[in-house]
C-alpha atoms as a PDB file:
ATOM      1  CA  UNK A   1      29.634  26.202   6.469  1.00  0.00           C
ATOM      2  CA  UNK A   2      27.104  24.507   4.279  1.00  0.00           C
ATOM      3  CA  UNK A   3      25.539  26.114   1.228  1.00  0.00           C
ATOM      4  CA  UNK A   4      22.708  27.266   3.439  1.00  0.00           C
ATOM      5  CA  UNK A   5      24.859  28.943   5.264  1.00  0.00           C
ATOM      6  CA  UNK A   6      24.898  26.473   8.726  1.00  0.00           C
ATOM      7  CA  UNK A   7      27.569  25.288  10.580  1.00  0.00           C
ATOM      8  CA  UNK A   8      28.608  22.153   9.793  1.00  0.00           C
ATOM      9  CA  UNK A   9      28.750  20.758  13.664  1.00  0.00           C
ATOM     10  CA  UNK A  10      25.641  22.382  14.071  1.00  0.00           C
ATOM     11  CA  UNK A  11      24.110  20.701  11.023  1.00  0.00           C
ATOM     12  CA  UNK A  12      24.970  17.381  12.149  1.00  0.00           C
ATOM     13  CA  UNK A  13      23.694  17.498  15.665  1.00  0.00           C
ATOM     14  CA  UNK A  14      20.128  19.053  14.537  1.00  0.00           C
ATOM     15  CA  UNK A  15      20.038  16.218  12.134  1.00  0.00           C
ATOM     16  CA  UNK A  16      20.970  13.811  14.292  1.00  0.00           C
ATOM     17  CA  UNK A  17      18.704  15.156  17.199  1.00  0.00           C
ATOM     18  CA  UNK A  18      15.570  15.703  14.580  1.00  0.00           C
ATOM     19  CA  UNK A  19      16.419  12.268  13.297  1.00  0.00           C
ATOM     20  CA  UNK A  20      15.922  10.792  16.827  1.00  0.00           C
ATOM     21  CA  UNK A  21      12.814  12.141  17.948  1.00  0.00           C
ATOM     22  CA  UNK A  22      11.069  11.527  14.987  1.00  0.00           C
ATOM     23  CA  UNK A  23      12.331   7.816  14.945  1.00  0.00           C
ATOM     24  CA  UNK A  24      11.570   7.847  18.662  1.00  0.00           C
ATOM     25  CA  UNK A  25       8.183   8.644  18.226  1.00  0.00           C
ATOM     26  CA  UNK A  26       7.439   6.378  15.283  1.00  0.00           C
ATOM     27  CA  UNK A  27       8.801   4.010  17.021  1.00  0.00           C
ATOM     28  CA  UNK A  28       5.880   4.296  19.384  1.00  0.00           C
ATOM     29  CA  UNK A  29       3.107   3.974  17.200  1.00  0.00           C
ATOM     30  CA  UNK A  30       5.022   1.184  15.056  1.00  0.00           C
ATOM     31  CA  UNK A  31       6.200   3.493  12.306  1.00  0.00           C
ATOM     32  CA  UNK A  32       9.489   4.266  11.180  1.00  0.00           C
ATOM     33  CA  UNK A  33       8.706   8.129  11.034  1.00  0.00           C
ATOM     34  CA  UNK A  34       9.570   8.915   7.016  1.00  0.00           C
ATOM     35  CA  UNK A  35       6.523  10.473   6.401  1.00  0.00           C
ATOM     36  CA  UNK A  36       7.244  13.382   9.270  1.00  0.00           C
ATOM     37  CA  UNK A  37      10.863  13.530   7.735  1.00  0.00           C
ATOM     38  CA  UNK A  38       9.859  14.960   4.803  1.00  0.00           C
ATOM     39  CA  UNK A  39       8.180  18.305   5.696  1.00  0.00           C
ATOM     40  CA  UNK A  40      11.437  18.566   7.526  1.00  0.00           C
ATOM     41  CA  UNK A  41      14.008  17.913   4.813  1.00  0.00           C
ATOM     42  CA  UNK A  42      11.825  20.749   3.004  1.00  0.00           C
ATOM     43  CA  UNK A  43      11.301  23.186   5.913  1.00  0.00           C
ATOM     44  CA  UNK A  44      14.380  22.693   8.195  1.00  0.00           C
ATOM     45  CA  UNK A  45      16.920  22.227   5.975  1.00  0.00           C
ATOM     46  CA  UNK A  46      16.261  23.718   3.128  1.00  0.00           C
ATOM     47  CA  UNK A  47      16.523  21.047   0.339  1.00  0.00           C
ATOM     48  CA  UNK A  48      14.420  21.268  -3.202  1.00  0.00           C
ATOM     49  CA  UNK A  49      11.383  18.912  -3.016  1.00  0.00           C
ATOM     50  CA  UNK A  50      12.702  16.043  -4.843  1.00  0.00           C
ATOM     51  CA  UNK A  51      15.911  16.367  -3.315  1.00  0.00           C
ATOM     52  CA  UNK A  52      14.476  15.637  -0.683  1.00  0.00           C
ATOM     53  CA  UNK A  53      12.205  12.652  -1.440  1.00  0.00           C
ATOM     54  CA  UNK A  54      15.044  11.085  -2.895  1.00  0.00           C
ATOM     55  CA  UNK A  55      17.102  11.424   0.442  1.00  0.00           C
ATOM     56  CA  UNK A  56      14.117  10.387   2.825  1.00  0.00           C
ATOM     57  CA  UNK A  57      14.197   7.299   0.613  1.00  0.00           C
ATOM     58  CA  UNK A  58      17.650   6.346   0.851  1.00  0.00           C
ATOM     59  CA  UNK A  59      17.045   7.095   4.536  1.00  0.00           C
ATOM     60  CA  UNK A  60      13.814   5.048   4.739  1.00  0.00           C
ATOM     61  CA  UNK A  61      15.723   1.812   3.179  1.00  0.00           C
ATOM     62  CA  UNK A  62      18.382   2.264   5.678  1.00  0.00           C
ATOM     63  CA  UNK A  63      15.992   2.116   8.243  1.00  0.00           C
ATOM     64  CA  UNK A  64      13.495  -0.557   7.127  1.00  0.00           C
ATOM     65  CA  UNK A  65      16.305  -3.150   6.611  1.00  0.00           C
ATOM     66  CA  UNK A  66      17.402  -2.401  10.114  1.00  0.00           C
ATOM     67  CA  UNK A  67      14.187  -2.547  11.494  1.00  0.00           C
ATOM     68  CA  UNK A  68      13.467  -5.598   9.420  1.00  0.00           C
ATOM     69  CA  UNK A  69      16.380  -7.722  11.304  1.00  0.00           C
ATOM     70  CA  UNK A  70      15.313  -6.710  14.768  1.00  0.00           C
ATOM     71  CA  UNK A  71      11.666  -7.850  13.524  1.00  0.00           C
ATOM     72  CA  UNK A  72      13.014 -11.273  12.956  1.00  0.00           C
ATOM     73  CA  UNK A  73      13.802 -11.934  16.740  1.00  0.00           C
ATOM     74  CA  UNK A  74      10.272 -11.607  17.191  1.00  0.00           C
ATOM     75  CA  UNK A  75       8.338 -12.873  14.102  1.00  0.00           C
ATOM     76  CA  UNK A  76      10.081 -15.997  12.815  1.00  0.00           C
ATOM     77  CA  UNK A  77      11.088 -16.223   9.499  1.00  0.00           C
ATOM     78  CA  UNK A  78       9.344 -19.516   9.130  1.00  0.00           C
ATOM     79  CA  UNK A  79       5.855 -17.214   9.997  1.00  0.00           C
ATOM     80  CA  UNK A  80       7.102 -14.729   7.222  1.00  0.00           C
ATOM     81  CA  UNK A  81       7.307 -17.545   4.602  1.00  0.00           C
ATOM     82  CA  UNK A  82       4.375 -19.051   5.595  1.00  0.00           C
ATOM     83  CA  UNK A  83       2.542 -15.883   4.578  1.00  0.00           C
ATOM     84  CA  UNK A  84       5.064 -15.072   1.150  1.00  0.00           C
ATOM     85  CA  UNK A  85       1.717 -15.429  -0.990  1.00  0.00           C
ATOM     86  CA  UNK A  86       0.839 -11.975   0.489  1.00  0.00           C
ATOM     87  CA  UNK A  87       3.718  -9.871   0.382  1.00  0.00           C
ATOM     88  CA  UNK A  88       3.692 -11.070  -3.228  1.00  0.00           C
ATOM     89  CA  UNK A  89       0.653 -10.432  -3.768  1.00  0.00           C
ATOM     90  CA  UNK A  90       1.236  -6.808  -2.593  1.00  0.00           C
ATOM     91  CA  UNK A  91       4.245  -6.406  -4.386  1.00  0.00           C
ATOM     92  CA  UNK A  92       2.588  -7.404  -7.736  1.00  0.00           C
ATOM     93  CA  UNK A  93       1.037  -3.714  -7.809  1.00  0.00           C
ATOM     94  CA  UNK A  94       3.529  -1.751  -5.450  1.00  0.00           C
ATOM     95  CA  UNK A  95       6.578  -2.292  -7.598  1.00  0.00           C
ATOM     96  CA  UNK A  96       4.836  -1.076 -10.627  1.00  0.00           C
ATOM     97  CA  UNK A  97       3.457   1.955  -8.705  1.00  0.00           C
ATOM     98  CA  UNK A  98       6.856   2.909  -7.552  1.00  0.00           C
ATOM     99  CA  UNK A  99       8.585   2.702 -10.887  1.00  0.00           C
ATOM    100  CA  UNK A 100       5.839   4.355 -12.423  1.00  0.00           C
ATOM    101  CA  UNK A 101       5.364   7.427  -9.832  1.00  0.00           C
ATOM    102  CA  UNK A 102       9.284   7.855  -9.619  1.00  0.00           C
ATOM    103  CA  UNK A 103       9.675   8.397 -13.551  1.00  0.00           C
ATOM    104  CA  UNK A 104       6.955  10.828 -13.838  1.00  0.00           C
ATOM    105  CA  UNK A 105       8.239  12.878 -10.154  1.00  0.00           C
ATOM    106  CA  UNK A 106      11.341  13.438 -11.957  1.00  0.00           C
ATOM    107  CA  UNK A 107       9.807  15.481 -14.725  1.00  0.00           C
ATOM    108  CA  UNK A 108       6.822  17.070 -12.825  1.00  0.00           C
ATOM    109  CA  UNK A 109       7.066  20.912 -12.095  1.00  0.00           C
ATOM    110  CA  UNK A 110       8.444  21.552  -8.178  1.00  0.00           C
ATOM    111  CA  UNK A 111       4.334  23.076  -8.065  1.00  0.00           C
ATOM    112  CA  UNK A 112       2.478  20.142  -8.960  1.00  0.00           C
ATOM    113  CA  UNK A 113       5.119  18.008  -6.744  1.00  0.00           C
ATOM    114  CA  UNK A 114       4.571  20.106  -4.161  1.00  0.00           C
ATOM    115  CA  UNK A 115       0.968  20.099  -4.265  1.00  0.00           C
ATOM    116  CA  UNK A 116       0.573  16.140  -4.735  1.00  0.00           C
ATOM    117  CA  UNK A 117       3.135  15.727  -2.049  1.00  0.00           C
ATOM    118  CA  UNK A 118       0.981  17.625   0.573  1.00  0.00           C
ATOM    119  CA  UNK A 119      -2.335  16.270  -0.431  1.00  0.00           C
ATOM    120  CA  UNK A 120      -0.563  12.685   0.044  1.00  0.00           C
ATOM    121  CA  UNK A 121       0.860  13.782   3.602  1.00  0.00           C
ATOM    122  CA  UNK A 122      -2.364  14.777   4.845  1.00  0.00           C
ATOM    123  CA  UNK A 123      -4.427  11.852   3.651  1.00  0.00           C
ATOM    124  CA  UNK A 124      -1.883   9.905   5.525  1.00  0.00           C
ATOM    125  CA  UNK A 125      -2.182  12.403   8.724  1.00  0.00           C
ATOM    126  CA  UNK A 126      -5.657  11.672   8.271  1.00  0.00           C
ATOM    127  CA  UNK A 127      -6.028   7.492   8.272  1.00  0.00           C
ATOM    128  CA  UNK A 128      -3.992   8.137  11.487  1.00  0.00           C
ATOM    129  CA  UNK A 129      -6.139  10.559  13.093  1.00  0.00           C
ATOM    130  CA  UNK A 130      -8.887   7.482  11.936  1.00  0.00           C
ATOM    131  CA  UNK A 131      -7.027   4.893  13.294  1.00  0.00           C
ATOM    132  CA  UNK A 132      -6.034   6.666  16.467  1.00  0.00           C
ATOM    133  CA  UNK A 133     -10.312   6.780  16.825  1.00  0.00           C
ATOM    134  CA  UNK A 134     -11.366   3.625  15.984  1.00  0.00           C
ATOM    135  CA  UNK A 135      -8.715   1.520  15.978  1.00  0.00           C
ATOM    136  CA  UNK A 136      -7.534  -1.003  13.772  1.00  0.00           C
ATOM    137  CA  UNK A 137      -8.938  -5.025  13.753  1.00  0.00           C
ATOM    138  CA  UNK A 138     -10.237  -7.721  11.992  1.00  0.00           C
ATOM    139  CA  UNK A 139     -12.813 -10.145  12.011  1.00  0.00           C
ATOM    140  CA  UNK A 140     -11.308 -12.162   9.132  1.00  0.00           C
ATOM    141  CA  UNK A 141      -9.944 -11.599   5.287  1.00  0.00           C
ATOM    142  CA  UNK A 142     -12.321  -9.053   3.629  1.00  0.00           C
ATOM    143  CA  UNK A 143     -12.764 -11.381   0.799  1.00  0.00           C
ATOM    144  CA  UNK A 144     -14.010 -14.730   0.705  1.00  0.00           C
ATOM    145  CA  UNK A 145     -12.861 -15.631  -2.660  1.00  0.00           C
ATOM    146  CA  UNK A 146      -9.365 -15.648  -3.817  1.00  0.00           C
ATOM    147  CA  UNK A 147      -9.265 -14.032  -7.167  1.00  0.00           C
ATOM    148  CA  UNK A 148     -11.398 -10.788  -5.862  1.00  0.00           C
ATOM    149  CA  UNK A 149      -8.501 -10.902  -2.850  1.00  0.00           C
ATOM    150  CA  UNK A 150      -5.915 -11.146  -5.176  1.00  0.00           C
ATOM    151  CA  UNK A 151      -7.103  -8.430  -7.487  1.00  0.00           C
ATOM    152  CA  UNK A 152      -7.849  -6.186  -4.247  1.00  0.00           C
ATOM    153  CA  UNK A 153      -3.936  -7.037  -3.110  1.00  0.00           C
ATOM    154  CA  UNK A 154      -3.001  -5.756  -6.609  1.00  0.00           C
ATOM    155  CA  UNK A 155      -4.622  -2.785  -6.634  1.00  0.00           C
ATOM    156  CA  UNK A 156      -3.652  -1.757  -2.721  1.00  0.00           C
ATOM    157  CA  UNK A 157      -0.134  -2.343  -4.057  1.00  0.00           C
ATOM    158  CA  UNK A 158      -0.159  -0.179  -6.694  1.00  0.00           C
ATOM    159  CA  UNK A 159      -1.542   2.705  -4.922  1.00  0.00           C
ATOM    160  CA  UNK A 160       0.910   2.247  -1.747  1.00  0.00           C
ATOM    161  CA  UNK A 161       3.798   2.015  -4.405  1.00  0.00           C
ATOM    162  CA  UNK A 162       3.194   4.848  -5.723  1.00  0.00           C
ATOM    163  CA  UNK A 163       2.580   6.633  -2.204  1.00  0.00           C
ATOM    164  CA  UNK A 164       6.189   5.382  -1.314  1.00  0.00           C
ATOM    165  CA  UNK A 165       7.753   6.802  -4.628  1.00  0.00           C
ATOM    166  CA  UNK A 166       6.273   9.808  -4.458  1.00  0.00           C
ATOM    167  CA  UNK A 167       7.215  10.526  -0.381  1.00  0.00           C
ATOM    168  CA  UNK A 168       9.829   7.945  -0.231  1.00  0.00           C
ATOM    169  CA  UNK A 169       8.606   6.389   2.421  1.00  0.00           C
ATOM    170  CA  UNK A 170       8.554   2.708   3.522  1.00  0.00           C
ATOM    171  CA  UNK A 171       4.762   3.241   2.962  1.00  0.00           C
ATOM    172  CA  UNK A 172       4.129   1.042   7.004  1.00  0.00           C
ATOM    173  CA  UNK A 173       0.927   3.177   7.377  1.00  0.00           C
ATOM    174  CA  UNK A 174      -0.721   2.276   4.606  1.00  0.00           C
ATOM    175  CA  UNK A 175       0.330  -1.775   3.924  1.00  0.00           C
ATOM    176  CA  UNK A 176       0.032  -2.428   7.884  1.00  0.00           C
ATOM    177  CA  UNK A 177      -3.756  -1.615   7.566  1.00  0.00           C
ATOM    178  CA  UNK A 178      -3.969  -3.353   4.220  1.00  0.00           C
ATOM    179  CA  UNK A 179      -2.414  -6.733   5.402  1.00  0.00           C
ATOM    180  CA  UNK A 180      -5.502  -6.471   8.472  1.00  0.00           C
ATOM    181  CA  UNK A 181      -8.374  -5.419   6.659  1.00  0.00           C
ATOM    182  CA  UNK A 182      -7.304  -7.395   3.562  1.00  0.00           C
ATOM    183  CA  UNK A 183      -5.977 -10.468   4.449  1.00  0.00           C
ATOM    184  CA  UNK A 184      -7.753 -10.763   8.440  1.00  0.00           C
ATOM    185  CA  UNK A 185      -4.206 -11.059   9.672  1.00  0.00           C
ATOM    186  CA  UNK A 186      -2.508  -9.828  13.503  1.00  0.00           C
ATOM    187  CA  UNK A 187      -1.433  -6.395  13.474  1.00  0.00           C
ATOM    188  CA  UNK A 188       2.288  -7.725  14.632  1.00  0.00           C
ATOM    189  CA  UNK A 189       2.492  -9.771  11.707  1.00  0.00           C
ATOM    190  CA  UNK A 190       1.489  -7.563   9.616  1.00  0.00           C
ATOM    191  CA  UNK A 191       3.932  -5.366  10.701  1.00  0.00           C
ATOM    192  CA  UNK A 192       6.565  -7.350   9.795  1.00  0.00           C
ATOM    193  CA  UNK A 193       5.089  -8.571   6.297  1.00  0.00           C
ATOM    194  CA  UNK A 194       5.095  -4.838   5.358  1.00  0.00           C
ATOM    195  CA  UNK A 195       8.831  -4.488   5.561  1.00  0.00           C
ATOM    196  CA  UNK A 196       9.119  -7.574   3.208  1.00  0.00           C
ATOM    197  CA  UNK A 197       6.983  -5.641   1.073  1.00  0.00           C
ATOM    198  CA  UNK A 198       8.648  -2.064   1.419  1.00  0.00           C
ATOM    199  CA  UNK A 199      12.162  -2.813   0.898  1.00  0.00           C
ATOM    200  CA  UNK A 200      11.660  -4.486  -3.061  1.00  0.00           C
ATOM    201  CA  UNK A 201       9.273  -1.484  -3.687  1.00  0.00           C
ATOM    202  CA  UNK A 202      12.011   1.239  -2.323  1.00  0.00           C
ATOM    203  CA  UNK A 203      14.358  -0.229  -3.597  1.00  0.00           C
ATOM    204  CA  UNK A 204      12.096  -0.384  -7.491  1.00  0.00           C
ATOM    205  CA  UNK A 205      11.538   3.657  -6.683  1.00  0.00           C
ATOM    206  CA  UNK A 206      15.242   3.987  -5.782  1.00  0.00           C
ATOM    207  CA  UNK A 207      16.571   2.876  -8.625  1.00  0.00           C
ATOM    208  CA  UNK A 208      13.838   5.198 -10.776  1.00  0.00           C
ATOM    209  CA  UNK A 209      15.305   7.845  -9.307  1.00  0.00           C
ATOM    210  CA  UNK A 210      18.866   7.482 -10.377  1.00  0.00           C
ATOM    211  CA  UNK A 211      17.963   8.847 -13.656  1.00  0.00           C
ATOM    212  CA  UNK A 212      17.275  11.944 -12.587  1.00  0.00           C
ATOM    213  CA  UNK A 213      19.812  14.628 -11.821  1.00  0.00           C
ATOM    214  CA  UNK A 214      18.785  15.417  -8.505  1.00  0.00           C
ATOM    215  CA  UNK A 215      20.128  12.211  -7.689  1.00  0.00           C
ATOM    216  CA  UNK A 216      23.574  13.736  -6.580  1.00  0.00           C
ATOM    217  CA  UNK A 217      21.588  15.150  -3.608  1.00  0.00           C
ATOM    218  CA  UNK A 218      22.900  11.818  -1.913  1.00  0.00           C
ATOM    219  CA  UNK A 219      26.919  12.772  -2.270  1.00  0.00           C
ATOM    220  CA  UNK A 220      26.060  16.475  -1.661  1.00  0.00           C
ATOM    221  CA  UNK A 221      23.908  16.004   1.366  1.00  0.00           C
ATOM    222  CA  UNK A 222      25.932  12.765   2.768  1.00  0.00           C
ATOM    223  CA  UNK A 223      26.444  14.010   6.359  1.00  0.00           C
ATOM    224  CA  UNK A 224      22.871  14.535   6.485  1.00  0.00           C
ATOM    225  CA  UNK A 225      21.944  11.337   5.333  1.00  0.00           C
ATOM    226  CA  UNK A 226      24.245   9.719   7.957  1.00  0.00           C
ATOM    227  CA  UNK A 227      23.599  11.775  10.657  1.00  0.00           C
ATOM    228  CA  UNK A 228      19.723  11.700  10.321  1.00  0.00           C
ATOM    229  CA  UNK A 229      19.750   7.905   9.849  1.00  0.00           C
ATOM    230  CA  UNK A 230      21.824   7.448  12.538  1.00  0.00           C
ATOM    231  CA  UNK A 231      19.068   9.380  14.913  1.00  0.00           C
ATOM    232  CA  UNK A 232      15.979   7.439  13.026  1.00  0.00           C
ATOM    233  CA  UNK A 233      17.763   4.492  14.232  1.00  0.00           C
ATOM    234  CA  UNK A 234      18.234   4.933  17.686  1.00  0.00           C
ATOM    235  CA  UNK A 235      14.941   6.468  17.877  1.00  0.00           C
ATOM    236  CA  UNK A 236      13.458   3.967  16.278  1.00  0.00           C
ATOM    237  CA  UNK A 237      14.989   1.674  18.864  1.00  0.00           C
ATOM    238  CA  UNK A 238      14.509   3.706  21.680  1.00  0.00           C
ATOM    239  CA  UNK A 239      10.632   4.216  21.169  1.00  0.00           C
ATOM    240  CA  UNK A 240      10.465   0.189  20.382  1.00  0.00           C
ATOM    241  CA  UNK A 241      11.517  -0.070  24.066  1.00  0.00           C
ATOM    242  CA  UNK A 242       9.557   2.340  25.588  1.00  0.00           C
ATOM    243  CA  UNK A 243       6.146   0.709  23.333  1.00  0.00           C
ATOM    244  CA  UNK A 244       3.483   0.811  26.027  1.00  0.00           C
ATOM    245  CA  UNK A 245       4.670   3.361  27.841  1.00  0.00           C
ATOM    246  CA  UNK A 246       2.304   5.904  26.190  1.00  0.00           C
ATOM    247  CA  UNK A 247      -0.829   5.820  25.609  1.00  0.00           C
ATOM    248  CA  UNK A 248      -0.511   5.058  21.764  1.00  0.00           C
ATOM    249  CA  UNK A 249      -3.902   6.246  20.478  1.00  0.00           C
ATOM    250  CA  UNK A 250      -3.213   9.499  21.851  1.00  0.00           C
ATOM    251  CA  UNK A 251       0.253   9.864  20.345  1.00  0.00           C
ATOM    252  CA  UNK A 252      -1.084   8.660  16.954  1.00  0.00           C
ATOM    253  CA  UNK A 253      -3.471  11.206  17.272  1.00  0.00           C
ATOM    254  CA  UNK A 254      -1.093  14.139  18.221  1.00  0.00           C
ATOM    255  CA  UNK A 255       1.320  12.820  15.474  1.00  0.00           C
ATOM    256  CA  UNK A 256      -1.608  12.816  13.057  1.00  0.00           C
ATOM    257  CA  UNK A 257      -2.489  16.233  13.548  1.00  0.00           C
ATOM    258  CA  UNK A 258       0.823  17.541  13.643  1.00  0.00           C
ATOM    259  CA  UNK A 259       1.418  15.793  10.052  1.00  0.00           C
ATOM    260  CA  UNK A 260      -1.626  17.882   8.470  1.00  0.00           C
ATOM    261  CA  UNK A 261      -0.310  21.472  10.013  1.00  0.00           C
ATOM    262  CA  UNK A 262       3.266  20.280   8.635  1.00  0.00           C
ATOM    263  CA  UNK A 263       1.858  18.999   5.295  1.00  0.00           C
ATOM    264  CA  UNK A 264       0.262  22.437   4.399  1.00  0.00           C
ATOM    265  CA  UNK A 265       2.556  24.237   5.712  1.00  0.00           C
ATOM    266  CA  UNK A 266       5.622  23.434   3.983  1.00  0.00           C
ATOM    267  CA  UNK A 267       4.006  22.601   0.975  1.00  0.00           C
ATOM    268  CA  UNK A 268       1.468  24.847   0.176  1.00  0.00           C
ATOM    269  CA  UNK A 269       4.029  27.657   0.858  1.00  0.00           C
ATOM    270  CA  UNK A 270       7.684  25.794  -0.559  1.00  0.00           C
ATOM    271  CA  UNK A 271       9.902  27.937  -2.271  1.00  0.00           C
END
């Protein structure tokens, strides 16, 4: 028995069943799924709220350097290099954002965590219901001139960073539209210049984090971590290969709204 009280075995197959479907299903919109993790580390099993961000981020940089390798069959790394004055750019602002929003999560009160954390989860629930409506393209970098760009690429950086600190997530559905809109780049590409940008910021947040006592979550919730990134990954995998299958502004729609009734629910009401 665990100190909630549930079997072991039965511990480990719900994680590694939850783990799958929602890496299944990101995997079908392009995401890797942290972001729906969350309310479930919270709800499900029972962890404390930055218990639980911290796990979902160890779980998210599992994940995002797995992903990352698969990405490189498909995007060459010469394409990735090519492009390194963007994920620089980004990373300019998003690894200042994630050291700065992990320091001040680990002394926050669990209320005003809890209440940032679901305001966060729904504005994310809501660019996808956006996206799943209109789309997402470009005609072309927003900016003409490369200092405003540059200053723009700072600025989206440090707000993603600190979205990934704070929900210890890869942060995909906020830097994929970025590189688009920002830089007028293809949506595959940008894709895979996102998880150059993630894993330095996750890892910046990461290490934040390991002042904090909750930190220890990650020895006393080990099966869960392995067992849940396990799933993500073959879900992950497994919704790669079925891409097309669905109709994927539907899904991203469904997704999105489920996101919003799972933000407020688990953390308006989180004990």
């Amino acid at each position: 028995m665990n100190e909630n009280g549930m079997p072991q075995i039965n511990r480990k197959i719900q994680s590694l069943t939850v783990g799958s479907l929602i890496g299944c299903l990101g995997g079908l919109i392009g995401l890797g799924g942290a972001e729906f993790r969350l309310p479930v580390l919270v709800g499900l099993f029972k962890l404390g709220t930055l218990e639980a961000v911290i796990l979902n981020k160890a779980m998210s940089l599992v994940v995002v350097s797995v992903a990352l390798l698969f990405r490189l069959k498909s995007i060459s790394l010469d394409s990735l290099v090519d492009h390194q004055g963007v994920v620089i750019n980004l990373l300019t602002g998003s690894l200042i954002g994630a050291w700065w929003a992990a320091g001040h999560a680990i002394t926050m009160s669990r209320a005003w965590l809890d209440r940032i954390i679901m305001i966060l989860l729904a504005g994310l629930a809501m660019l996808m219901l956006v996206e799943s409506t209109w789309g997402l393209h470009a005609d072309g970098a927003l900016f003409a001139n490369t200092a405003t760009q540059f200053a723009a690429g700072v600025a989206a950086g440090l707000l993603i960073g600190i979205v990934a600190a704070l929900l210890g997530v890869a942060g995909g559905e906020l830097l994929i539209p970025t590189i688009v809109l920002l830089y007028g780049l293809d949506v595959k590409l940008a894709g895979s210049l996102s998880l150059c940008v993630s894993l330095p910021t996750m890892v910046v947040g990461f290490a934040r984090y390991r002042q904090s006592d909750s930190f220890k979550v990650l020895r006393a919730e080990g099966s869960l971590l392995r067992w849940m990134s396990m799933g993500s990954i073959l879900g992950a995998a497994t919704g790669g290969l079925m891409l097309g299958l669905v109709p994927t502004g539907a899904l991203t729609f469904g997704l999105g709204v489920i996101l919003l009734i799972s933000a407020v629910k688990t953390f308006m009401h989180a004990k």
